[in-house]
N, C-alpha and C. Protein backbone atom coordinates (compact mmCIF):
# COMPACT_ATOMS: atom_id res chain seq x y z
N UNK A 1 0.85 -1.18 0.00
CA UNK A 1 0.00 0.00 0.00
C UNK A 1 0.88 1.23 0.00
N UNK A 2 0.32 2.56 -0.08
CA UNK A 2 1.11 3.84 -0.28
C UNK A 2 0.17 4.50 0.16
N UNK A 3 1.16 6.20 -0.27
CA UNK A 3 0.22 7.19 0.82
C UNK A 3 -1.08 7.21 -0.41
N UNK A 4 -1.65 6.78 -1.16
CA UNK A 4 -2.59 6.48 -2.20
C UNK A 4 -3.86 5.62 -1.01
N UNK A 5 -3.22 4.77 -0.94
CA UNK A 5 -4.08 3.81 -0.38
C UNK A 5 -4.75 4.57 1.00
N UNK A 6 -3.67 5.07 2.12
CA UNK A 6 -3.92 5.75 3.02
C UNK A 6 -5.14 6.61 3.09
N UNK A 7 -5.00 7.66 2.07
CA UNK A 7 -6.08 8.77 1.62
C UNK A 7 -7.28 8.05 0.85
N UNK A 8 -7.02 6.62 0.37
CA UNK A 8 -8.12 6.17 0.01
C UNK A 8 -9.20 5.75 1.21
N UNK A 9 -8.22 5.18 2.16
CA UNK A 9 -9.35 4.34 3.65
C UNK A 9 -9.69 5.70 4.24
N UNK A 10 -8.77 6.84 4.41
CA UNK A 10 -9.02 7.83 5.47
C UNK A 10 -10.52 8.10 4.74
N UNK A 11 -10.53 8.44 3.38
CA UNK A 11 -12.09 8.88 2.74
C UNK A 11 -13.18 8.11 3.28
N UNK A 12 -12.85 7.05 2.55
CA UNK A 12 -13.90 5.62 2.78
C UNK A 12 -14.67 5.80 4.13
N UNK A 13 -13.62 5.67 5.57
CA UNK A 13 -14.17 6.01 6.93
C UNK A 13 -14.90 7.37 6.90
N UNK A 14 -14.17 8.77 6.31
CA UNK A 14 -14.60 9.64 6.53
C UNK A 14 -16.21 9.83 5.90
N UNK A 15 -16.20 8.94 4.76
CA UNK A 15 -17.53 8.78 4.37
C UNK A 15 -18.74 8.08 4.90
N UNK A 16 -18.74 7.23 5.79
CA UNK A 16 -19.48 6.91 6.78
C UNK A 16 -19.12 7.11 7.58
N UNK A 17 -18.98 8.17 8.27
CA UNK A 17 -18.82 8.85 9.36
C UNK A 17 -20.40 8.78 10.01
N UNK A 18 -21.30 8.93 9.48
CA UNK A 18 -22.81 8.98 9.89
C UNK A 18 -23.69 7.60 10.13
N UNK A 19 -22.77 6.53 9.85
CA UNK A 19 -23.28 5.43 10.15
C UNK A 19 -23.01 5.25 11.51
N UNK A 20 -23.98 3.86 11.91
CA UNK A 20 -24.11 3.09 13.05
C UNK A 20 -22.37 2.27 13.76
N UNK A 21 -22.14 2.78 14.43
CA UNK A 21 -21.17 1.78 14.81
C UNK A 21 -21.28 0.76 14.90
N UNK A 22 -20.12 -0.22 14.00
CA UNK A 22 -20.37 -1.54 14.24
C UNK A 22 -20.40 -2.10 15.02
N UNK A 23 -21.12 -4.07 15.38
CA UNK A 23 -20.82 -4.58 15.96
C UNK A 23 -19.70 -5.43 16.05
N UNK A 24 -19.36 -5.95 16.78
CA UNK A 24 -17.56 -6.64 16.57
C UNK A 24 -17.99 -8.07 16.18
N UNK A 25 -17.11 -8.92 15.08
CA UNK A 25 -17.41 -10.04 14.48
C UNK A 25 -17.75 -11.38 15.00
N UNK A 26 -18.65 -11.81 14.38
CA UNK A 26 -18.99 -13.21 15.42
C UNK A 26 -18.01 -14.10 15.67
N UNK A 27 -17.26 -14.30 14.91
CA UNK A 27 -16.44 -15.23 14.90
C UNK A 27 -15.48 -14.91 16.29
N UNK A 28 -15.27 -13.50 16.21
CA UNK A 28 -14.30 -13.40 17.35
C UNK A 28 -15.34 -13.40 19.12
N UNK A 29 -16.49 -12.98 18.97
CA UNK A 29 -17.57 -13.42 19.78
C UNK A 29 -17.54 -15.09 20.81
N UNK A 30 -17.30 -15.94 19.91
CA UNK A 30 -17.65 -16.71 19.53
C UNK A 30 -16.55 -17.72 20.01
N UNK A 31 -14.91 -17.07 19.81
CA UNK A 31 -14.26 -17.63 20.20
C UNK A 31 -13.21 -17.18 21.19
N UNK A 32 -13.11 -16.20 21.72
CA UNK A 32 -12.53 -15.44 22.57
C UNK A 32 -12.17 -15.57 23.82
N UNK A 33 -11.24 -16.19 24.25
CA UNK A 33 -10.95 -17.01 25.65
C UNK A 33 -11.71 -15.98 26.66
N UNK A 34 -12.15 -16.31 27.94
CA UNK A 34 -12.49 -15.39 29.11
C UNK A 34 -11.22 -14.78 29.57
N UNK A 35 -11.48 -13.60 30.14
CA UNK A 35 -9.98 -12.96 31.14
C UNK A 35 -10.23 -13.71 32.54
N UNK A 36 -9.27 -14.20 32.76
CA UNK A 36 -8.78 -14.15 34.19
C UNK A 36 -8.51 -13.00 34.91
N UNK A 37 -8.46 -12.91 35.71
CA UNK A 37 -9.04 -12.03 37.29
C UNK A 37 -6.87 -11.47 36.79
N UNK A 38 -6.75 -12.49 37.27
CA UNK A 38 -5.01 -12.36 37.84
C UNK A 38 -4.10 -11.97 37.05
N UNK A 39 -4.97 -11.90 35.34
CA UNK A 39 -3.85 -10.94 34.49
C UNK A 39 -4.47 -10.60 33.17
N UNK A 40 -3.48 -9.58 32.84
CA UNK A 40 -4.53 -8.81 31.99
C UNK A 40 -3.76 -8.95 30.46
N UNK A 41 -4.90 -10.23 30.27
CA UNK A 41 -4.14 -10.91 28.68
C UNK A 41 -4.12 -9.63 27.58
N UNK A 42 -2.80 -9.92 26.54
CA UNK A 42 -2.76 -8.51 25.53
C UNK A 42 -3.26 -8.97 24.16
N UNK A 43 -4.17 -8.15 23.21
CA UNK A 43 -4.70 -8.66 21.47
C UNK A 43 -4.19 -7.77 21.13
N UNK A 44 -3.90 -7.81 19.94
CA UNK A 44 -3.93 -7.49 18.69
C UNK A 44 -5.13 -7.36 17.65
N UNK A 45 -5.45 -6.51 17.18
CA UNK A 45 -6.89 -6.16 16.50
C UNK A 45 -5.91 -5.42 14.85
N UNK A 46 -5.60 -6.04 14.41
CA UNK A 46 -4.49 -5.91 13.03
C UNK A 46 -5.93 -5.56 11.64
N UNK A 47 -5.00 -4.43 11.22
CA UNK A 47 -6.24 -3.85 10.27
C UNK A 47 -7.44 -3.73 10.85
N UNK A 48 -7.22 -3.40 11.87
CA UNK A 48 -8.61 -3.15 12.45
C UNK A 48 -9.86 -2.33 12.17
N UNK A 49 -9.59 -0.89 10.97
CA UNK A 49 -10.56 -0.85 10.72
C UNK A 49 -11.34 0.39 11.71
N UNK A 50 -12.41 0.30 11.92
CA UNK A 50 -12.97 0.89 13.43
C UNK A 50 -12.73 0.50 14.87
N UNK A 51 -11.82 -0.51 14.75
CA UNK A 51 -11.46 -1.05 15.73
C UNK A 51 -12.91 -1.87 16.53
N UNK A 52 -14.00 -2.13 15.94
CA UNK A 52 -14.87 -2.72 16.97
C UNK A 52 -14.31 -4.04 17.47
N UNK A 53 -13.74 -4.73 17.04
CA UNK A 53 -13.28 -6.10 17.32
C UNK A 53 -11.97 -5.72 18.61
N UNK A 54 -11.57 -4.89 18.37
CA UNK A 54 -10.34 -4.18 19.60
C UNK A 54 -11.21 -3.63 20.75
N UNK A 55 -12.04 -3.13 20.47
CA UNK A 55 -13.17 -2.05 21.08
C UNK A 55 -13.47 -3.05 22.49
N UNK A 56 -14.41 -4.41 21.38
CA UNK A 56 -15.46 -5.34 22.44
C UNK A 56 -14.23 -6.32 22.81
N UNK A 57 -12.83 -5.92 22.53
CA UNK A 57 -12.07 -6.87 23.24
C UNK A 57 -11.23 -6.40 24.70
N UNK A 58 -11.53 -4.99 24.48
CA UNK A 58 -11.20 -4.03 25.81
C UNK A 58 -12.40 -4.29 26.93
N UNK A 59 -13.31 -4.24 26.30
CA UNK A 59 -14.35 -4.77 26.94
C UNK A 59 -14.76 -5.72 28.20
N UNK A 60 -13.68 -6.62 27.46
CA UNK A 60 -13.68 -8.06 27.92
C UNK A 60 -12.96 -8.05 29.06
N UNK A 61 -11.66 -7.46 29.14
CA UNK A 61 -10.69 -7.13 30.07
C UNK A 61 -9.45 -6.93 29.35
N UNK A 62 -9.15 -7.24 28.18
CA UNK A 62 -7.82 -7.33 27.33
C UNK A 62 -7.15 -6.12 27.18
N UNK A 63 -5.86 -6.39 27.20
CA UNK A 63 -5.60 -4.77 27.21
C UNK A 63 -5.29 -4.59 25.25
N UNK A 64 -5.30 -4.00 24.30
CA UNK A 64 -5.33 -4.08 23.42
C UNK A 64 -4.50 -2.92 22.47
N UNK A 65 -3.60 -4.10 21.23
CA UNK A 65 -3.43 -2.82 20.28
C UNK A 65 -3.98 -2.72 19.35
N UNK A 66 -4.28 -1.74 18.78
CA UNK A 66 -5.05 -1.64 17.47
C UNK A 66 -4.26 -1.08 16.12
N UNK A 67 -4.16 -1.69 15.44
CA UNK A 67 -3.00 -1.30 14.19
C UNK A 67 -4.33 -1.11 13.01
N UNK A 68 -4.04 0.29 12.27
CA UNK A 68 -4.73 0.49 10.64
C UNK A 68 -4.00 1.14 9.90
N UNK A 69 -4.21 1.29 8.58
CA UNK A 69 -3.56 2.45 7.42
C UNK A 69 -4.01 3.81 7.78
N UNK A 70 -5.57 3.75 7.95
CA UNK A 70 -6.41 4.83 8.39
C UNK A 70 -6.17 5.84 9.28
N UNK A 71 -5.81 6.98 9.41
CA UNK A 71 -6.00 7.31 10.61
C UNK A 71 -7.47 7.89 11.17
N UNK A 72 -8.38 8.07 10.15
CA UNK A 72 -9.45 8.88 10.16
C UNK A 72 -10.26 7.58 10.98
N UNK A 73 -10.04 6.10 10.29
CA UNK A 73 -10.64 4.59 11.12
C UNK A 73 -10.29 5.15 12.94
N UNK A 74 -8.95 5.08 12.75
CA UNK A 74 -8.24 4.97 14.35
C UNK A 74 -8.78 6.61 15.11
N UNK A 75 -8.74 7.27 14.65
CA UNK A 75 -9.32 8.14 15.14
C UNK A 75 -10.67 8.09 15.86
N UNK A 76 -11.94 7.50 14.91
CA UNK A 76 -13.25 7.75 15.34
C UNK A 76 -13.05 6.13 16.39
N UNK A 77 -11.86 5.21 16.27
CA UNK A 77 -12.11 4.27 17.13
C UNK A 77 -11.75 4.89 18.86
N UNK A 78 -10.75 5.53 18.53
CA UNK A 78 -10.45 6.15 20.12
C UNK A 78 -11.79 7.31 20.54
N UNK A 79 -12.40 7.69 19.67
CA UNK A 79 -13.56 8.62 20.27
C UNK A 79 -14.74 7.54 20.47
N UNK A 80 -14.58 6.14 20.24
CA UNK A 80 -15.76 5.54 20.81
C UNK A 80 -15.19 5.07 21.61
N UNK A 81 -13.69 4.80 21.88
CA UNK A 81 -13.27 3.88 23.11
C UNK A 81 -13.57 5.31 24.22
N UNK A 82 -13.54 6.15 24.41
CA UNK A 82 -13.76 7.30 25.32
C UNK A 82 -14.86 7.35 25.45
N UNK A 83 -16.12 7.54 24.57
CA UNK A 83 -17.42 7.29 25.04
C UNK A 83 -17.66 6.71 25.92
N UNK A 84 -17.08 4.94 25.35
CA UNK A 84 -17.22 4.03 26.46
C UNK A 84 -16.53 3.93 27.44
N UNK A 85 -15.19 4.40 27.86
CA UNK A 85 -14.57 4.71 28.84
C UNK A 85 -14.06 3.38 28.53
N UNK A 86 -13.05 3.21 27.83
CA UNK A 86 -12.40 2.22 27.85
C UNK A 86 -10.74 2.41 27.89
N UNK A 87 -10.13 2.03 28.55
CA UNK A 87 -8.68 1.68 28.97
C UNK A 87 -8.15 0.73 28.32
N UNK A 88 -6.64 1.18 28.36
CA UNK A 88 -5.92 -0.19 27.82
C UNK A 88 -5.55 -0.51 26.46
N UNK A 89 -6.14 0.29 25.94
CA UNK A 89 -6.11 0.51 24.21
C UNK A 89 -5.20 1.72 23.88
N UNK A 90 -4.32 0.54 22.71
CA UNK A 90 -3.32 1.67 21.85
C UNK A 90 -3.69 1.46 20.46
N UNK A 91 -3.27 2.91 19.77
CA UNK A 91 -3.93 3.15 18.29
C UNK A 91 -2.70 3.32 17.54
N UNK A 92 -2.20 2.85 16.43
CA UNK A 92 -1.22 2.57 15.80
C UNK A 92 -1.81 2.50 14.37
N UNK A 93 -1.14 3.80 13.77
CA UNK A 93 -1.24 4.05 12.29
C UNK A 93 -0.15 3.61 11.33
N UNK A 94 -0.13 2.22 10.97
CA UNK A 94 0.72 1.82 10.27
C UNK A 94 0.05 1.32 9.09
N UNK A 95 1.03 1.40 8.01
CA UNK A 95 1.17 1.01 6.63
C UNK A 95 1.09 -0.39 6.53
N UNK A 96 0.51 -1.73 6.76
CA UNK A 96 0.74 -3.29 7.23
C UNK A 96 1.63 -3.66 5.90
N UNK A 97 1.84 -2.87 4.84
CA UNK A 97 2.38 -3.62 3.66
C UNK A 97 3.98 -3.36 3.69
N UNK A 98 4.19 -1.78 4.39
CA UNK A 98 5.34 -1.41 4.41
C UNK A 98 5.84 -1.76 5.61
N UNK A 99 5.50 -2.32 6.48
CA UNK A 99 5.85 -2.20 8.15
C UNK A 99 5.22 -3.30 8.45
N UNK A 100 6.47 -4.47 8.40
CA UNK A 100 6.03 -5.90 8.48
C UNK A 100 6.05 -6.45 10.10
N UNK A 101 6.98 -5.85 10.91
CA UNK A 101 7.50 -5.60 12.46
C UNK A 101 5.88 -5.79 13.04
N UNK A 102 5.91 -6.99 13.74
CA UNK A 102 4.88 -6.75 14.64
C UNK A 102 5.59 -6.78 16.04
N UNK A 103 5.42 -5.76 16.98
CA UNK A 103 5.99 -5.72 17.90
C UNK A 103 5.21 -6.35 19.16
N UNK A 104 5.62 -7.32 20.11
CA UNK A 104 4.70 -7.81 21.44
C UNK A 104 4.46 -9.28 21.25
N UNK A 105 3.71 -9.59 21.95
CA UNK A 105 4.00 -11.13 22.29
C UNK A 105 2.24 -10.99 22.71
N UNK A 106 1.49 -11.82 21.92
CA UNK A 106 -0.20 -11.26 22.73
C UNK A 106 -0.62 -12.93 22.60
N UNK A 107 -1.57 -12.40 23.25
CA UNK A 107 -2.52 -14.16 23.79
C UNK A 107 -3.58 -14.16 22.87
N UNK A 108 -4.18 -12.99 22.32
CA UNK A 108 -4.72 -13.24 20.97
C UNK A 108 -4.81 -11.91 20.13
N UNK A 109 -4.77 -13.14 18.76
CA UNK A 109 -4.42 -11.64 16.96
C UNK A 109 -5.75 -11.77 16.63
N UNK A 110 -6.37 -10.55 16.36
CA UNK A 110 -7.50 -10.80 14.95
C UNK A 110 -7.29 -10.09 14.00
N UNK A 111 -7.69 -10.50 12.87
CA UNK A 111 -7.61 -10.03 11.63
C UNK A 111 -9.24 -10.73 10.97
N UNK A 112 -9.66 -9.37 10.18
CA UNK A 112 -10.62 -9.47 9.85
C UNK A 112 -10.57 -8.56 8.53
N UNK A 113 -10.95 -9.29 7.22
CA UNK A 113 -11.38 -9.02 5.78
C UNK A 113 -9.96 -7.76 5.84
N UNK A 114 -8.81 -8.84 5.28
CA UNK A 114 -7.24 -7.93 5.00
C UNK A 114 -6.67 -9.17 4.99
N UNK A 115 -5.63 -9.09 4.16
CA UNK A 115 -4.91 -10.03 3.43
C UNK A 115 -3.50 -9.33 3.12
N UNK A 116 -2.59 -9.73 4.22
CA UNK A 116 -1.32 -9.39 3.44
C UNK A 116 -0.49 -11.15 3.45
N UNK A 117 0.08 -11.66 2.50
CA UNK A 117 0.60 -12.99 3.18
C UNK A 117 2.03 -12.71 3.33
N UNK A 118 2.48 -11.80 3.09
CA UNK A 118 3.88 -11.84 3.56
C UNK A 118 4.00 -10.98 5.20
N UNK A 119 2.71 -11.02 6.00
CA UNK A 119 2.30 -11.11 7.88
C UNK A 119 2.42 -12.08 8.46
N UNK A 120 1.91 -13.12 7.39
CA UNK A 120 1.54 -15.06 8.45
C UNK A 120 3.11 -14.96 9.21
N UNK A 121 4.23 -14.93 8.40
CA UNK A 121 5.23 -15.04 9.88
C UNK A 121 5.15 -14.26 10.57
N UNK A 122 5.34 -12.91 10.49
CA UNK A 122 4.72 -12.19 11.44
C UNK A 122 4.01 -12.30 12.50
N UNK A 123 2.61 -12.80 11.88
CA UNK A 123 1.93 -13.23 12.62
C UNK A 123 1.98 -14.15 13.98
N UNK A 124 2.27 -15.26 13.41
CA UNK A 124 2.90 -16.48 13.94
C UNK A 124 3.91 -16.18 15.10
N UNK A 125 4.89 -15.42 14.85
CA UNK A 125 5.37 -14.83 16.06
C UNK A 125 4.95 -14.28 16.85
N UNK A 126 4.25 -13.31 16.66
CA UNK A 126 3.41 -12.45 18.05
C UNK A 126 3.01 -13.00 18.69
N UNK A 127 1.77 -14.23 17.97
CA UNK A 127 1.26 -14.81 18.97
C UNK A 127 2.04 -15.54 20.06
N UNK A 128 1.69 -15.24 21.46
CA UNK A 128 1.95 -15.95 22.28
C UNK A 128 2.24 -17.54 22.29
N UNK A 129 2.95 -18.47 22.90
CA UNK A 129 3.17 -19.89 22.88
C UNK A 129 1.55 -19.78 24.06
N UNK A 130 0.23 -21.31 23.22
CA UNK A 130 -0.90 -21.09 23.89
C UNK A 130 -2.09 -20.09 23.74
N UNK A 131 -1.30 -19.03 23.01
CA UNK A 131 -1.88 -17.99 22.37
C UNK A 131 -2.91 -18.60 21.14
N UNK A 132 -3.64 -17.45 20.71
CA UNK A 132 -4.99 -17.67 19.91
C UNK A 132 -4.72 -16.86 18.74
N UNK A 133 -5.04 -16.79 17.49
CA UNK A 133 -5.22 -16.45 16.26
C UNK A 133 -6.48 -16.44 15.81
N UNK A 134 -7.62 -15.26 15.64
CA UNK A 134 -8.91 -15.78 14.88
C UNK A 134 -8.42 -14.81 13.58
N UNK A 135 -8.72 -15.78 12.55
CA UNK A 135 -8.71 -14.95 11.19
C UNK A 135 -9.74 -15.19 10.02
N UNK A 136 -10.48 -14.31 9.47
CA UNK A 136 -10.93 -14.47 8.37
C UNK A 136 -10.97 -13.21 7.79
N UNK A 137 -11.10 -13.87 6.22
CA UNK A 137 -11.15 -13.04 5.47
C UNK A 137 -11.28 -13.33 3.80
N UNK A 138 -11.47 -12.80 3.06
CA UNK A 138 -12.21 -13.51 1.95
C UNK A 138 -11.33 -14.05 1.21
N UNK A 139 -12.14 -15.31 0.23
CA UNK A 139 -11.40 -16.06 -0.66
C UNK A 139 -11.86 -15.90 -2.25
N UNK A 140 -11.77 -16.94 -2.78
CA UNK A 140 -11.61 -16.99 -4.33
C UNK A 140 -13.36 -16.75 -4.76
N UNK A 141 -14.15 -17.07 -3.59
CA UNK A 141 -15.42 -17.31 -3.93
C UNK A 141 -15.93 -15.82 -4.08
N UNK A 142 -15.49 -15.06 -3.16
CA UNK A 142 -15.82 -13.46 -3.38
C UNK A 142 -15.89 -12.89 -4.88
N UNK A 143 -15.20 -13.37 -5.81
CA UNK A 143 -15.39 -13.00 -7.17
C UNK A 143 -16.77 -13.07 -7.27
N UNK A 144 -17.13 -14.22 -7.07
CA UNK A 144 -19.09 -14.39 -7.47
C UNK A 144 -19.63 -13.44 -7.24
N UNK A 145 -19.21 -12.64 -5.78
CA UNK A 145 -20.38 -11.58 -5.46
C UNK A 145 -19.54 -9.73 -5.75
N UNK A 146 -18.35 -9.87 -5.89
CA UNK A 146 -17.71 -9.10 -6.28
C UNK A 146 -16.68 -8.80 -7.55
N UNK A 147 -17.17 -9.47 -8.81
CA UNK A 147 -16.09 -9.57 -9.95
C UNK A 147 -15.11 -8.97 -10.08
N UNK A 148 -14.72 -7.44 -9.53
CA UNK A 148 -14.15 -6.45 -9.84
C UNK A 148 -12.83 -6.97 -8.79
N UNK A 149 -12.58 -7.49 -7.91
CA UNK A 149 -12.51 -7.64 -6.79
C UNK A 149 -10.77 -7.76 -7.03
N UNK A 150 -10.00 -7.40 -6.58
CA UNK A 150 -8.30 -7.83 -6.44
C UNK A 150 -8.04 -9.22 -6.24
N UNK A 151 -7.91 -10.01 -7.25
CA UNK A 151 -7.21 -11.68 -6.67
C UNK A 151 -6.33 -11.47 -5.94
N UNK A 152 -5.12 -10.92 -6.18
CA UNK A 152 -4.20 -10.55 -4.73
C UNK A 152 -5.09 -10.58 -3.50
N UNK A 153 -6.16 -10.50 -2.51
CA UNK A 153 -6.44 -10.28 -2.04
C UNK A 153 -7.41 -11.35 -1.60
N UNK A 154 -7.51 -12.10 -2.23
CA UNK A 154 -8.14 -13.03 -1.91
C UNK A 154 -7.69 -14.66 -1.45
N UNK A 155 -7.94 -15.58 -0.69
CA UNK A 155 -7.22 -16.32 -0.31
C UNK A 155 -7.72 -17.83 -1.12
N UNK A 156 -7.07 -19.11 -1.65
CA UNK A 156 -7.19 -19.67 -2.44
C UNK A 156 -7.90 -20.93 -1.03
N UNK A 157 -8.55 -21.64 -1.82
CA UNK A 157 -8.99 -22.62 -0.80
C UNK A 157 -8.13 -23.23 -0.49
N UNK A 158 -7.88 -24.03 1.21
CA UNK A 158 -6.59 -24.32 1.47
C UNK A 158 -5.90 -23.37 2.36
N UNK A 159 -5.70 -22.68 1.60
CA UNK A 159 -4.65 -21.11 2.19
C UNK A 159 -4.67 -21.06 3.62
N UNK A 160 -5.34 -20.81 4.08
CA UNK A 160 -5.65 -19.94 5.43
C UNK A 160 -4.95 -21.07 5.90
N UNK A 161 -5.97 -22.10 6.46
CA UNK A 161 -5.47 -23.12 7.22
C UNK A 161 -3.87 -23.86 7.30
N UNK A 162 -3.23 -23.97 5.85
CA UNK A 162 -2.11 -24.26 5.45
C UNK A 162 -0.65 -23.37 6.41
N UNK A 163 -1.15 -22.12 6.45
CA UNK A 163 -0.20 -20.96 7.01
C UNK A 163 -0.40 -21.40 8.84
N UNK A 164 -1.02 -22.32 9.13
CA UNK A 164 -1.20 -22.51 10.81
C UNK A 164 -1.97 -24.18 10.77
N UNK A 165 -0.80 -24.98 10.21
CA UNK A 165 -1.08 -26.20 10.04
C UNK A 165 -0.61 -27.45 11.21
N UNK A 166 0.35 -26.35 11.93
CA UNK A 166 0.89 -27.13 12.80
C UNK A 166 0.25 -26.29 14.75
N UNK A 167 -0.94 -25.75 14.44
CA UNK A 167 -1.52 -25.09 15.80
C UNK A 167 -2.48 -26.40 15.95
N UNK A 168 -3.04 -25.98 16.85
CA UNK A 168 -4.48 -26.49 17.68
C UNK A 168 -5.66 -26.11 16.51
N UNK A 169 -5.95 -26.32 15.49
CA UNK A 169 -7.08 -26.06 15.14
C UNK A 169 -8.48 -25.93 15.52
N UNK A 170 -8.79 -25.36 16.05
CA UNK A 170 -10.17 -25.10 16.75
C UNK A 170 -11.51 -24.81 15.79
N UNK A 171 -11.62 -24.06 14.60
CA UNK A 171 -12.58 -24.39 13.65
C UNK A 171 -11.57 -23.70 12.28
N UNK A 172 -12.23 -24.46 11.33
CA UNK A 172 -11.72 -23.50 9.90
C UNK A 172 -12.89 -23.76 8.71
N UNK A 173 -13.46 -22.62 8.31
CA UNK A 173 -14.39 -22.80 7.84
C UNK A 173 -14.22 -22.52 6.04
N UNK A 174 -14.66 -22.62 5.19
CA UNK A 174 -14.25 -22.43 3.60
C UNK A 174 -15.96 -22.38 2.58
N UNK A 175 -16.79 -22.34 3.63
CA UNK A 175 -18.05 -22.53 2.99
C UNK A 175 -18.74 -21.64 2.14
N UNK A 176 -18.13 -20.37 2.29
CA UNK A 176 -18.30 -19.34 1.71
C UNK A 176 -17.70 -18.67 1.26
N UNK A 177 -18.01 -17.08 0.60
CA UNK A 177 -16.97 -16.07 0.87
C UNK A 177 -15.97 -15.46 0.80
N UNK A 178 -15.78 -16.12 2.25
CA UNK A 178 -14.64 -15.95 3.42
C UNK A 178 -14.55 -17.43 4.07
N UNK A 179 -13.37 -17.47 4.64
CA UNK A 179 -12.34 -18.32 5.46
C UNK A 179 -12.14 -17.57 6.27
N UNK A 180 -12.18 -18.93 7.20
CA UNK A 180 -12.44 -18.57 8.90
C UNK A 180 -12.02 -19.21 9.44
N UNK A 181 -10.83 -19.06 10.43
CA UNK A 181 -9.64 -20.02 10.78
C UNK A 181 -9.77 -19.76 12.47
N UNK A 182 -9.52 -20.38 13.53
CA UNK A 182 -9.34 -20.78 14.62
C UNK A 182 -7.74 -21.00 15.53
N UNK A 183 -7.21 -20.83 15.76
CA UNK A 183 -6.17 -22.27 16.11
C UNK A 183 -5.29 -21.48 17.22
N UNK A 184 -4.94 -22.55 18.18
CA UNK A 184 -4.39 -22.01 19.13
C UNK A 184 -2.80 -22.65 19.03
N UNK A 185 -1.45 -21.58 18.93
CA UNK A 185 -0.13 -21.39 18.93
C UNK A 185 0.24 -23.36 19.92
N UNK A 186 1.14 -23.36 19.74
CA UNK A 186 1.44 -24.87 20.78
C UNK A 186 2.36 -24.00 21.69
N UNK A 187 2.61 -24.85 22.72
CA UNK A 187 3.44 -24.69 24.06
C UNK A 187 5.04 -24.81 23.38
């Protein structure tokens, strides 16, 4: 991506600016370890976007970073984390294509509809040993409902799961879409 792309998401957000804030994704709902009392597990919310998935993970008790291209995204996400009075959350305006460095060690990553594959190591490192990974994001099938759509960007059936073949698999889904991966880091 480039400062092109940047001024493209800052618009995009700035253009629904008047919408409903989202809700944060089921999948991460769905699979999201509980906090313990005795420590205050750290996520990652990568391309986050509006950060709702960072948002309802502060929520939870997590202390959280939130990484986008956007800053206009990260912006209106810290004026809803203040609404809600939420703590613990950092906002990080990075380039994910140019700025491969994921810095920290977290107990769980999400990534939701973003595709870079030269992150999966990346990835893979941050996460904690025991640590959690939820990822989805769209595949080859998205052409059907989007023709126009970047193949770069889309993940081939297989894919997802292949890049975290040797975790805990907990669900991986390909039925649609999107691919929807699960899996927890080994000891």
């Amino acid at each position: 991506m480039s400062g092109a792309d940047r001024l493209h998401w800052d618009q995009v957000y700035h253009e629904t600016a008047g919408q409903a804030y989202p809700s944060p994704d089921t999948l991460l709902l769905e699979y999201t370890p509980p906090v313990q009392l005795e420590t205050v597990p750290r996520a990652l919310d990568l391309a986050c976007g509006l950060g709702q998935n960072g948002l309802w993970l502060a929520e939870q008790g997590y202390g959280v970073d939130l990484i986008d291209i956007s800053r206009t995204a990260l912006l209106r996400a810290r004026d809803e984390a203040a609404r809600r009075g939420l703590n613990g959350l950092n906002f990080y305006p990075f380039d994910l294509d140019a700025q491969t460095d994921l810095e920290g060690h977290y107990d769980l990553v999400c990534v939701f509809r973003y595709l870079n594959r030269d992150l999966f190591t990346r990835i893979r490192q941050a996460v904690k040993p025991g640590g959690r990974i939820i990822y989805e994001t769209f595949n080859q099938r998205h052409k059907q409902r989007a023709p126009n759509f970047n193949p770069d960007y889309l993940l081939m059936t297989g894919e997802l799961v292949g890049y975290f073949a040797d975790w805990k698999l907990l669900t991986h889904l390909e039925e649609t879409a999107t691919s929807r991966l699960v899996a927890i880091k080994p000891d």
